[in-house]
C-alpha atoms as a PDB file:
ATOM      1  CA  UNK A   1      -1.265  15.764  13.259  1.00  0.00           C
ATOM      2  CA  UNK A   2       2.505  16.597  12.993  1.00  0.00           C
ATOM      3  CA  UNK A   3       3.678  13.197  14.357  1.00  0.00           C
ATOM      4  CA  UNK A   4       0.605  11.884  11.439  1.00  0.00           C
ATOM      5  CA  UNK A   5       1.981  13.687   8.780  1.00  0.00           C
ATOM      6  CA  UNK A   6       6.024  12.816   9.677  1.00  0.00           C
ATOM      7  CA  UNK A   7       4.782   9.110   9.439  1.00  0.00           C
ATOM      8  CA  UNK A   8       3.492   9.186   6.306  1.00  0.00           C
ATOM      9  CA  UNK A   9       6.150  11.547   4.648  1.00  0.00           C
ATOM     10  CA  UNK A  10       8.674   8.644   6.674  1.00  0.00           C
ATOM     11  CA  UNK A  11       6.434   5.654   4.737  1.00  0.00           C
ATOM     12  CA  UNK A  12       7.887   6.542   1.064  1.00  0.00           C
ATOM     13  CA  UNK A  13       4.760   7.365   0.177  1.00  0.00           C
ATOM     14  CA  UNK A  14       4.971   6.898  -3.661  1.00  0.00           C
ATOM     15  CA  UNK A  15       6.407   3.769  -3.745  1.00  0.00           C
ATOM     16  CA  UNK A  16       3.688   2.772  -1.085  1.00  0.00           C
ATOM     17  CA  UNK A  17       0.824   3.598  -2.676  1.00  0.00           C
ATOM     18  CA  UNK A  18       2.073   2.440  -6.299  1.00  0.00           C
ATOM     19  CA  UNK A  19       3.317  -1.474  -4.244  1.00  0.00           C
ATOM     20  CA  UNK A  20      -0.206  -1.517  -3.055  1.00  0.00           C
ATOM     21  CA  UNK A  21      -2.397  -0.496  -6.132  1.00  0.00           C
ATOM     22  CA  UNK A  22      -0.330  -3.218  -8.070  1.00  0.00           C
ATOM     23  CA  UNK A  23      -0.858  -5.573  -5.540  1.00  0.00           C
ATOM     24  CA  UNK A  24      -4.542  -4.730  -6.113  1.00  0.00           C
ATOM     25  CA  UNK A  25      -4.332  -4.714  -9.756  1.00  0.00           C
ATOM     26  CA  UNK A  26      -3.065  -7.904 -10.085  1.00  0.00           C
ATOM     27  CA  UNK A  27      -5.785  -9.553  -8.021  1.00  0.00           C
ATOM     28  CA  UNK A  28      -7.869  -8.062  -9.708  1.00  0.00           C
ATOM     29  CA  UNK A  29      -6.843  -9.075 -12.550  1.00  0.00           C
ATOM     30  CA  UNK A  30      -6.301 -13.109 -11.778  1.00  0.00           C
ATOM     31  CA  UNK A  31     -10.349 -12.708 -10.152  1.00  0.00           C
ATOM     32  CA  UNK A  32     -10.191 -12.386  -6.891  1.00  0.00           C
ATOM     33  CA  UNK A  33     -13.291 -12.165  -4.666  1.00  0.00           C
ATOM     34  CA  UNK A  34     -14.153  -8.528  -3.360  1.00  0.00           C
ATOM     35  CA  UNK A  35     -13.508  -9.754   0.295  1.00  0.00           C
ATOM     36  CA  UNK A  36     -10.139 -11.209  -0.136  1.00  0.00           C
ATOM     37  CA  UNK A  37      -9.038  -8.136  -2.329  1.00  0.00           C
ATOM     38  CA  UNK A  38      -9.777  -5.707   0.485  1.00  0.00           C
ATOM     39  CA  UNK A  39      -8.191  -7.670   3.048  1.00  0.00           C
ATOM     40  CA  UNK A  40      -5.028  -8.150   0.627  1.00  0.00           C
ATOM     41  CA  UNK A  41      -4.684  -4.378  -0.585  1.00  0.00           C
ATOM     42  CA  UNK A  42      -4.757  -3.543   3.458  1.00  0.00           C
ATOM     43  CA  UNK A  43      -2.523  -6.142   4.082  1.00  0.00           C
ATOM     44  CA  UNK A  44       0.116  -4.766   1.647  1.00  0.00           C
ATOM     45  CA  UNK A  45      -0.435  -1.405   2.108  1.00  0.00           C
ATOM     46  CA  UNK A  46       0.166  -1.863   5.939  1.00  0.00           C
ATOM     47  CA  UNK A  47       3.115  -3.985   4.966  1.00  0.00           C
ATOM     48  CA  UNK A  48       4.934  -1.299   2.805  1.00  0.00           C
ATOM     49  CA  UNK A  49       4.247   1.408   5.422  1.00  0.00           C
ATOM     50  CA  UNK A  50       6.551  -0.953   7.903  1.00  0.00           C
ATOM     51  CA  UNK A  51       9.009  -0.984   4.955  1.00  0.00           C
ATOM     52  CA  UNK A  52       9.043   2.755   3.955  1.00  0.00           C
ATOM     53  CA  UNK A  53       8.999   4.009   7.815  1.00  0.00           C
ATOM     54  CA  UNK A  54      11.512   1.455   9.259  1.00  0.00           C
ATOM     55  CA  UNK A  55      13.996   2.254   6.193  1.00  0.00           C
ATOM     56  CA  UNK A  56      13.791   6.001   7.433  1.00  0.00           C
ATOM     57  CA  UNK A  57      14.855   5.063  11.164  1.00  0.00           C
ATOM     58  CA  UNK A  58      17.667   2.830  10.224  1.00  0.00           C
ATOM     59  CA  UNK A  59      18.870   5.827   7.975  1.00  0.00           C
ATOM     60  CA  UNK A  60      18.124   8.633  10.397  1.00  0.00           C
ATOM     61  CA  UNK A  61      21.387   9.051  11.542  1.00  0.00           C
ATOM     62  CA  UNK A  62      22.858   8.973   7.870  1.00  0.00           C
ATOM     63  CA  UNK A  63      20.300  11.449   6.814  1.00  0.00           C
ATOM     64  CA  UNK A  64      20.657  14.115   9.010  1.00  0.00           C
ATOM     65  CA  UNK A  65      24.589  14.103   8.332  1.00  0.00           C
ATOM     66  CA  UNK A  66      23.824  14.729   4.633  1.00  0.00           C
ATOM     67  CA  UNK A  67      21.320  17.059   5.190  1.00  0.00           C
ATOM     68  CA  UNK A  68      18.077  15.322   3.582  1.00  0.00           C
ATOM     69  CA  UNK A  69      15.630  18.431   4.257  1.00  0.00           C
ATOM     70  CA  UNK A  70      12.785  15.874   2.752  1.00  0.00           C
ATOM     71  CA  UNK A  71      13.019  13.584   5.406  1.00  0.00           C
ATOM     72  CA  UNK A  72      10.642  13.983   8.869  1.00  0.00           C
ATOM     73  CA  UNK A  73      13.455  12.254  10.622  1.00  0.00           C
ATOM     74  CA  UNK A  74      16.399  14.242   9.602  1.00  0.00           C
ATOM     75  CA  UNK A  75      14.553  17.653  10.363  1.00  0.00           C
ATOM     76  CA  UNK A  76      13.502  16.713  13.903  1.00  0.00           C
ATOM     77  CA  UNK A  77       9.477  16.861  12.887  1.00  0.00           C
ATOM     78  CA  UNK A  78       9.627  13.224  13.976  1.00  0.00           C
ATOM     79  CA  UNK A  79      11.036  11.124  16.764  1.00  0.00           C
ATOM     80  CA  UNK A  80      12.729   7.744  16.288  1.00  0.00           C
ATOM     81  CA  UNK A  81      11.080   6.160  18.590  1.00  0.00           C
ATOM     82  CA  UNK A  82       8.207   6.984  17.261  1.00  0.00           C
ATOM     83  CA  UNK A  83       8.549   5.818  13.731  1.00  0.00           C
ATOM     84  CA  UNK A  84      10.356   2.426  15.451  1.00  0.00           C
ATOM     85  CA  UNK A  85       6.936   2.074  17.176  1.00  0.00           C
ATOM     86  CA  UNK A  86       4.747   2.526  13.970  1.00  0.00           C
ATOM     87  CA  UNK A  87       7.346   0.414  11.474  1.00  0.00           C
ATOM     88  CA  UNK A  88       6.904  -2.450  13.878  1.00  0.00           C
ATOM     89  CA  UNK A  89       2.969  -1.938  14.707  1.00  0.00           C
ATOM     90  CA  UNK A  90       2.479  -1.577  11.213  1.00  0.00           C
ATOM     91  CA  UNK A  91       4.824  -4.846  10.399  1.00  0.00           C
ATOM     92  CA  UNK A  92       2.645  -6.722  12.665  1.00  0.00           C
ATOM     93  CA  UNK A  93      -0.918  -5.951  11.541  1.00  0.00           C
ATOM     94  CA  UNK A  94      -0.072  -6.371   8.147  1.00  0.00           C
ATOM     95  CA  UNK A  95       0.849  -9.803   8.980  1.00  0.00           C
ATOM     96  CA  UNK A  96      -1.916 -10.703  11.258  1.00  0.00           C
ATOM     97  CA  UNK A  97      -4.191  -9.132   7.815  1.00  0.00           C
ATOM     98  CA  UNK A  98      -2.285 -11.603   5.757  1.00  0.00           C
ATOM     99  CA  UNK A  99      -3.599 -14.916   7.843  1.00  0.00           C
ATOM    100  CA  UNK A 100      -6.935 -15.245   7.421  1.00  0.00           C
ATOM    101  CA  UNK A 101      -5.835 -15.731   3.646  1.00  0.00           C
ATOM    102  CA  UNK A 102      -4.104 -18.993   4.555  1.00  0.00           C
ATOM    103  CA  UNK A 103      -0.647 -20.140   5.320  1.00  0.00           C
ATOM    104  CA  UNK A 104       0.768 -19.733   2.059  1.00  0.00           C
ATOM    105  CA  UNK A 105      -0.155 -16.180   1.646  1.00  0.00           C
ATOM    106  CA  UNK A 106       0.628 -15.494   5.208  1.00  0.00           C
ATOM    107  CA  UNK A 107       4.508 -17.362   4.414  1.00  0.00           C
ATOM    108  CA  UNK A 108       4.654 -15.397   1.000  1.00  0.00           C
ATOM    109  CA  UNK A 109       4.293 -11.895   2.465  1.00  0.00           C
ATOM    110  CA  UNK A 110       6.428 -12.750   5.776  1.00  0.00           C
ATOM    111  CA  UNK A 111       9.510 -13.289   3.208  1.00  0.00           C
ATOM    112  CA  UNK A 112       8.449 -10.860   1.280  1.00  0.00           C
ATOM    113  CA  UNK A 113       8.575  -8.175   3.888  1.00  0.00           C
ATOM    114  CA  UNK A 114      11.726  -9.736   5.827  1.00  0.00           C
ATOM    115  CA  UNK A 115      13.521  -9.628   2.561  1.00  0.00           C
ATOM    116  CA  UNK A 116      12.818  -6.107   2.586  1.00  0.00           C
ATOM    117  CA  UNK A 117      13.503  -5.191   6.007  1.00  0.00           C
ATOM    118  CA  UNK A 118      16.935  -7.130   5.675  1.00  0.00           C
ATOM    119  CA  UNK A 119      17.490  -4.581   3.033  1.00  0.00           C
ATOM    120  CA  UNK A 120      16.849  -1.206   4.865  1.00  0.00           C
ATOM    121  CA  UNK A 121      18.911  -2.990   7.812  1.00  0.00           C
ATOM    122  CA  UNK A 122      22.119  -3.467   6.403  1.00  0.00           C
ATOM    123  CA  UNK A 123      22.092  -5.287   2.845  1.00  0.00           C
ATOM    124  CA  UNK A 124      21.846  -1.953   1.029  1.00  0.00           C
ATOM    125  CA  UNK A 125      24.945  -1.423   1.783  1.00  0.00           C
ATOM    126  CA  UNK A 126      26.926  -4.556   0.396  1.00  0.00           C
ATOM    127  CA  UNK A 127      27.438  -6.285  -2.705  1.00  0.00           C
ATOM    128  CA  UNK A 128      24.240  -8.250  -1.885  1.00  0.00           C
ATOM    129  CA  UNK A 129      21.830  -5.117  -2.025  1.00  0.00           C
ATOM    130  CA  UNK A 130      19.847  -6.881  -5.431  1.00  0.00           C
ATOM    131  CA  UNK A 131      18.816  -9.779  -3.721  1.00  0.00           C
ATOM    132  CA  UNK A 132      15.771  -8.762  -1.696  1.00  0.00           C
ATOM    133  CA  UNK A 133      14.646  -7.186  -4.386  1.00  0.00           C
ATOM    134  CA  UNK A 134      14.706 -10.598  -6.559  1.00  0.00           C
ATOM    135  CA  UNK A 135      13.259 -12.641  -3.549  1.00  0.00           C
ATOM    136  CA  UNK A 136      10.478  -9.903  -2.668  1.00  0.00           C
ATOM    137  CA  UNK A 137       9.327  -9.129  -6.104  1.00  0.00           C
ATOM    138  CA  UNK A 138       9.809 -12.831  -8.080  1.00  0.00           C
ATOM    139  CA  UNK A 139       7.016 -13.649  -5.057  1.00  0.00           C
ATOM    140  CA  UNK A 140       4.456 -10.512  -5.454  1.00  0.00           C
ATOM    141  CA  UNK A 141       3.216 -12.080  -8.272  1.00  0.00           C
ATOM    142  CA  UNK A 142       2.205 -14.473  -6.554  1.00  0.00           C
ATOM    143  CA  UNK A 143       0.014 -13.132  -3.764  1.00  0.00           C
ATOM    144  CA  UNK A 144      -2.818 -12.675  -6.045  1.00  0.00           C
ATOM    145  CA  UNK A 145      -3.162 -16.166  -6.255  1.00  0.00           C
ATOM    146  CA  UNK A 146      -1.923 -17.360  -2.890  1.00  0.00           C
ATOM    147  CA  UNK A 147      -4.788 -15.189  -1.617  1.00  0.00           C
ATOM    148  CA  UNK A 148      -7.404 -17.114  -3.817  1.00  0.00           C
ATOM    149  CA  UNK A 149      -9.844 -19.829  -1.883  1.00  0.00           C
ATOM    150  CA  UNK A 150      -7.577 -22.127  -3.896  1.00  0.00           C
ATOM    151  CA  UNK A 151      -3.949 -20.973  -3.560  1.00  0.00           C
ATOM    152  CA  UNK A 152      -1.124 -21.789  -5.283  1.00  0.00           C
ATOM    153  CA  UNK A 153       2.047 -20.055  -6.380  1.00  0.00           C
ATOM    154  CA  UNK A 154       1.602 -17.522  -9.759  1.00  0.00           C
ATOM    155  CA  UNK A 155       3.372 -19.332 -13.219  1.00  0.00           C
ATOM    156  CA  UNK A 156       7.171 -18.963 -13.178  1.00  0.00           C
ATOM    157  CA  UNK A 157       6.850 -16.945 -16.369  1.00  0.00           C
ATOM    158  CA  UNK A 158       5.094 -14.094 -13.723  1.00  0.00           C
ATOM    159  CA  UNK A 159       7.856 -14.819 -10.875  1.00  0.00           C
ATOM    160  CA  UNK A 160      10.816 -14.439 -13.646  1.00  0.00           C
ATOM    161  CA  UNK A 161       8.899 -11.105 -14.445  1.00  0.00           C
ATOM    162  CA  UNK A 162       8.464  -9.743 -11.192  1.00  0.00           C
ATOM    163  CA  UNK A 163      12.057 -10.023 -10.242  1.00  0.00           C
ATOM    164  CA  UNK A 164      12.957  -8.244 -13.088  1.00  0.00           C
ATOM    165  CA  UNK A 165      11.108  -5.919 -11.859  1.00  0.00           C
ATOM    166  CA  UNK A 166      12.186  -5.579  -8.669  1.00  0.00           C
ATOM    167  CA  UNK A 167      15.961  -5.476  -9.999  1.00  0.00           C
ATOM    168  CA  UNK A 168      14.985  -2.730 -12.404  1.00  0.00           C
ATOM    169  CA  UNK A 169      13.296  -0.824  -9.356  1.00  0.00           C
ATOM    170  CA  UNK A 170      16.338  -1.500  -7.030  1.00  0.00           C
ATOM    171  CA  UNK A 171      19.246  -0.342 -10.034  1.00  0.00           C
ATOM    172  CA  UNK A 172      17.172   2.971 -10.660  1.00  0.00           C
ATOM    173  CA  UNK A 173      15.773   4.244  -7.620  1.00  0.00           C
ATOM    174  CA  UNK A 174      18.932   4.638  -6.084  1.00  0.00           C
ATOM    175  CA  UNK A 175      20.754   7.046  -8.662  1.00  0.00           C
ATOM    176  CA  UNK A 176      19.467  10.089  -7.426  1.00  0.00           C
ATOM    177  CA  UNK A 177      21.113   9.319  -4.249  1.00  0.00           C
ATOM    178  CA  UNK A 178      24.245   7.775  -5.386  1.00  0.00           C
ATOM    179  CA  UNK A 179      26.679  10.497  -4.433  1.00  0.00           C
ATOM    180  CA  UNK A 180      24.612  10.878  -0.683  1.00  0.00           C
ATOM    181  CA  UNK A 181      24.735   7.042  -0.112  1.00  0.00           C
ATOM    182  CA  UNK A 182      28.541   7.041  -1.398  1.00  0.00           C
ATOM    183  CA  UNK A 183      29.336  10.266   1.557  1.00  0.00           C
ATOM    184  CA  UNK A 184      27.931   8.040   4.376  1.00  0.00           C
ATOM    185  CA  UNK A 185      29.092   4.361   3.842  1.00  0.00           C
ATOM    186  CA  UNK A 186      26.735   2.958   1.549  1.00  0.00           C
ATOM    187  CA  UNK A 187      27.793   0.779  -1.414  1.00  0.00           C
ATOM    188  CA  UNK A 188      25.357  -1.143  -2.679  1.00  0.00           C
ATOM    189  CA  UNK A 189      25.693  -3.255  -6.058  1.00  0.00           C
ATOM    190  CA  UNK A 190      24.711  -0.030  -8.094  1.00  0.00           C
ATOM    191  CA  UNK A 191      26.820   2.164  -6.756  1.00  0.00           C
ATOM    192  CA  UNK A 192      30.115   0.079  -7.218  1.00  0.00           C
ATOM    193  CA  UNK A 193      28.410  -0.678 -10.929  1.00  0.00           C
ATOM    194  CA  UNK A 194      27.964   2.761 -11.534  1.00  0.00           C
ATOM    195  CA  UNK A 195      25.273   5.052 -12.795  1.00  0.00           C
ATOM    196  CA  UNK A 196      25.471   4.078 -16.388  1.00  0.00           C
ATOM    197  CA  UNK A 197      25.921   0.816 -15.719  1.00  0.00           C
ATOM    198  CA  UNK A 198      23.303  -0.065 -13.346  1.00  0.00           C
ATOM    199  CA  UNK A 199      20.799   1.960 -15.656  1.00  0.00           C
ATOM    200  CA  UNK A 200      21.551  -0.453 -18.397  1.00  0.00           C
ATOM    201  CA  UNK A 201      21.131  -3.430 -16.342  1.00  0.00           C
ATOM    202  CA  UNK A 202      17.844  -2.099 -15.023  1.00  0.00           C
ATOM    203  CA  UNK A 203      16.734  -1.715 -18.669  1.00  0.00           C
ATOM    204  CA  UNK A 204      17.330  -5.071 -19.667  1.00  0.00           C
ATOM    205  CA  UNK A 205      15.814  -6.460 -17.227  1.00  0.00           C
ATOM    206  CA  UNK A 206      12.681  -5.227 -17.974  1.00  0.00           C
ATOM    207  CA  UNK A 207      13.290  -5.870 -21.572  1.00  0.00           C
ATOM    208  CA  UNK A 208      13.549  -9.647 -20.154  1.00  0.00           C
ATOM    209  CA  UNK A 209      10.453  -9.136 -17.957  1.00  0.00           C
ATOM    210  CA  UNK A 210       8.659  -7.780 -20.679  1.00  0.00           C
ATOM    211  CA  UNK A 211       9.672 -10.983 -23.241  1.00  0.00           C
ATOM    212  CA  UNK A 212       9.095 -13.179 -20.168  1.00  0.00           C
ATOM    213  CA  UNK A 213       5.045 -11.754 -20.056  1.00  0.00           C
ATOM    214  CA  UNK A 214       4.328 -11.573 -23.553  1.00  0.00           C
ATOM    215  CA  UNK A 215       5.102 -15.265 -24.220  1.00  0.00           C
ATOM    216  CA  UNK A 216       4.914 -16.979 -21.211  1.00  0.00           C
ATOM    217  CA  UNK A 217       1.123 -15.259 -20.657  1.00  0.00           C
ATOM    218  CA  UNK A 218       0.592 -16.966 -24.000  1.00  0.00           C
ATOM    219  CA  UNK A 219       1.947 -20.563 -22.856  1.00  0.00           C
ATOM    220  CA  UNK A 220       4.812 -19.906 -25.008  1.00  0.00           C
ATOM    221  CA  UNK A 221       2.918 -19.987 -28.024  1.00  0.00           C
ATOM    222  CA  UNK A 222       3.738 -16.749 -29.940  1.00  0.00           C
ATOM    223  CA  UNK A 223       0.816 -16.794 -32.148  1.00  0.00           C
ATOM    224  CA  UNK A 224      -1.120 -16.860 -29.474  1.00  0.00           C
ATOM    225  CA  UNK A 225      -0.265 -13.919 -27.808  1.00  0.00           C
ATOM    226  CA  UNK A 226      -3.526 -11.019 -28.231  1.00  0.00           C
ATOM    227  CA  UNK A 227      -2.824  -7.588 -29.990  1.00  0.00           C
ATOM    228  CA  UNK A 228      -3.322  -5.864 -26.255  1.00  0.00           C
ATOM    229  CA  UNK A 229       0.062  -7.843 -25.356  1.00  0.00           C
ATOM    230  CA  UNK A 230       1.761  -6.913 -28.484  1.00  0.00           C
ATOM    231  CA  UNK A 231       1.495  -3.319 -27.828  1.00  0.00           C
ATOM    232  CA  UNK A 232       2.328  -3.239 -24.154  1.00  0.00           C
ATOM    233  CA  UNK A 233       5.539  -5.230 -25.119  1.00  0.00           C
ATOM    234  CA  UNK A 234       6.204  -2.769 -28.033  1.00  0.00           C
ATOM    235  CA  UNK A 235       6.377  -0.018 -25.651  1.00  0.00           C
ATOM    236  CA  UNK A 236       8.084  -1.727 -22.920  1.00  0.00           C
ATOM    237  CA  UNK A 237      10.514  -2.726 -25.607  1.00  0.00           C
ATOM    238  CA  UNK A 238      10.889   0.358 -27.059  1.00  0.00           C
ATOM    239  CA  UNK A 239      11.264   2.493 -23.922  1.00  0.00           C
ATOM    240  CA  UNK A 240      13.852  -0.279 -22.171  1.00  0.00           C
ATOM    241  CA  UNK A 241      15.289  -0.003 -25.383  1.00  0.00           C
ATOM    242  CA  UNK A 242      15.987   3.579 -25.686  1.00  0.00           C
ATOM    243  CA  UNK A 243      17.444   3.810 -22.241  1.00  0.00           C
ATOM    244  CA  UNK A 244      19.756   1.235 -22.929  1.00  0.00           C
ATOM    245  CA  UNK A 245      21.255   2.920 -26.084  1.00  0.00           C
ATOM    246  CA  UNK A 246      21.434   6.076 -23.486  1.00  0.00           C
ATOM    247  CA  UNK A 247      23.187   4.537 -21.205  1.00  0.00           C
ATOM    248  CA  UNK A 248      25.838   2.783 -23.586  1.00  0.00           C
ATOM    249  CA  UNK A 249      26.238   5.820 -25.006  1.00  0.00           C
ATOM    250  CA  UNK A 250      27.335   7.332 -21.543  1.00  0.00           C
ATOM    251  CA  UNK A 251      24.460   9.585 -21.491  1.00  0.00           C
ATOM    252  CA  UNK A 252      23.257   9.799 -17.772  1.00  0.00           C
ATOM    253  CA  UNK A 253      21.468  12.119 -15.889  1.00  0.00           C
ATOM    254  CA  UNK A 254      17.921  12.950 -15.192  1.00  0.00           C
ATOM    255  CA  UNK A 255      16.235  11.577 -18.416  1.00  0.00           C
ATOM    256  CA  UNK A 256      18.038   8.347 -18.489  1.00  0.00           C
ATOM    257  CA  UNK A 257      16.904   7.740 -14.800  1.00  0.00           C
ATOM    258  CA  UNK A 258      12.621   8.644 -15.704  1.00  0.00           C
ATOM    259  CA  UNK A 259      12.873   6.259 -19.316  1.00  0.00           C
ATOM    260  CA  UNK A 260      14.095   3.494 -16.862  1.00  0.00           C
ATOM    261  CA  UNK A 261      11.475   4.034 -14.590  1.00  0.00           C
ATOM    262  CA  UNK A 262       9.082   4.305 -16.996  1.00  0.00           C
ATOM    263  CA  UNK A 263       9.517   1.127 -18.827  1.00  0.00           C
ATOM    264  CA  UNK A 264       9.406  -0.121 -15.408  1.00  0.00           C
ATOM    265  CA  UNK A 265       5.840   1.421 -14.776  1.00  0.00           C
ATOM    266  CA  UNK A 266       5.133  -0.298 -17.864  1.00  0.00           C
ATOM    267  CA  UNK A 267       6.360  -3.854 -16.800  1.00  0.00           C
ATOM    268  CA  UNK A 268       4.154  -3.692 -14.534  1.00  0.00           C
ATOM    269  CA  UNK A 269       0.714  -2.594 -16.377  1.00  0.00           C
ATOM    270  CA  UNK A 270       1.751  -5.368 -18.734  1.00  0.00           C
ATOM    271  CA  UNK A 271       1.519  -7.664 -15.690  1.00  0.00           C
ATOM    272  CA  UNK A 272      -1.653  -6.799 -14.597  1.00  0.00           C
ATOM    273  CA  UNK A 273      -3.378  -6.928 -18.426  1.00  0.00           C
ATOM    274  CA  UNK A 274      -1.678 -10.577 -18.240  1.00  0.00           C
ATOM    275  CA  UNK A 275      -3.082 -11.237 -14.904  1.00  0.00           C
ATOM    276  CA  UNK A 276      -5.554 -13.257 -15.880  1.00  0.00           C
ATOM    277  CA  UNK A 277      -2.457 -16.205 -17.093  1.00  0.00           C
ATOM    278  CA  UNK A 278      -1.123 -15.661 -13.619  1.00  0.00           C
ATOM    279  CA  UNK A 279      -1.975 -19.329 -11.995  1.00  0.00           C
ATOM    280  CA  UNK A 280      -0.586 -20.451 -15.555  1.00  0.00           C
END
């Protein structure tokens, strides 16, 4: 039971189980079949549990020399060979889920999920560190449809979104740990932006994503865009909004970092109302 529980604290466990239910969501959303949405929410969630636990063994080292007391790794409760063992068992079976939904899937969650182990392994900590979260999320979209009986890649207007999404995930979630990352060697694009910075970038981004949904779920075609769209992009724009006024104001800090991440959370229910649109 200890070694259970150090695995799943090790897996992220948030981030896990919110990359999964969107996953679900959205194929949901875009119609699915019951079958294939099982076998793609277990794929994904199997897939982020490589992510989350492999990012805590290539940081174990880092994290016990700052002293992160939250992590099963840095306080001994969990060995690294161990978590090595589940990252890549996990990695594996997530993949070997992801075939039976055809090649395309099977291709779009293999890039997906090398993008973000090339991340934990090394490209957090260069000038790079945005890019696998562009490649990973611009395809998520996607695996709705790719999972469908007839596949095929989701409309770019979904792809553009997604990315923005992952950027605005990848510029917020690492201010809480700026100063930690900055103690060990770590200098990722946000940190040599900045906190202030890097929250304003994240917030219009989704501002973009949340333009890039509205219209594009409506072909472009702004009178035809339903009164359910109109108010998820009033309070995506109106959140994204409000942290970017923080944030070229120079006000940082805790609030700054939960308005980003809520317009974020937002993005992302506005994607799955517009799932649907997804195969354009």
């Amino acid at each position: 039971m200890k070694v259970t529980r150090g695995l799943w604290g090790s897996s992220h466990p948030g981030p896990t189980v919110v990359v999964t239910t969107l996953a679900v969501a959205l194929a949901v959303s875009a119609g699915l079949s019951l079958d294939r949405l099982l076998l793609l929410g277990l794929a994904v969630f199997l897939g982020q549990l490589s992510v989350g636990i492999s990012n805590d063994a290539f940081d174990a080292e880092r994290d016990r020399a700052v002293g992160r007391a939250d992590k099963p790794l840095a306080r001994g409760d969990l060995s690294v060979r161990a978590a090595w063992t589940a990252a890549i068992g996990c990695l594996v079976l997530a993949l070997a889920l992801s075939a039976p939904l055809g090649l395309w899937l099977l291709g779009a969650h293999a890039v997906f999920l090398a993008a973000s182990w090339a991340y934990n392994a090394g490209l957090k900590a260069s000038v790079f560190s945005l890019a696998p979260f562009i490649l990973a999320f611009g395809l998520f979209p996607s695996f709705a449809t790719l999972a469908d009986e007839d596949p095929g890649f989701a409309a770019p207007w979904a792809g553009f979104a997604g990315a923005a999404l992952g950027a605005a995930i990848h510029l917020t979630n690492v201010l809480p740990d700026l100063d930690d990352d900055a103690r060990t060697g770590i200098t990722g694009l946000p940190h040599r932006l900045g906190a202030r910075p890097s929250a304003a970038l994240a917030a219009a981004a989704v501002l973009a994503g949340g333009i890039a949904v509205t219209a594009g779920s409506a072909g472009w075609q702004l009178q035809q865009v339903p009164v359910i769209s109109w108010v998820f992009f009033a309070a995506v724009g109106s959140v994204a909004l409000l942290a970017l006024v923080m944030a070229v104001r120079a006000r940082s800090g805790r609030v700054l970092f939960r308005l980003v991440m809520l317009a974020a959370l937002l993005l992302a229910a506005q994607l799955v109302v517009a799932g649907g649109s997804l195969a354009g």
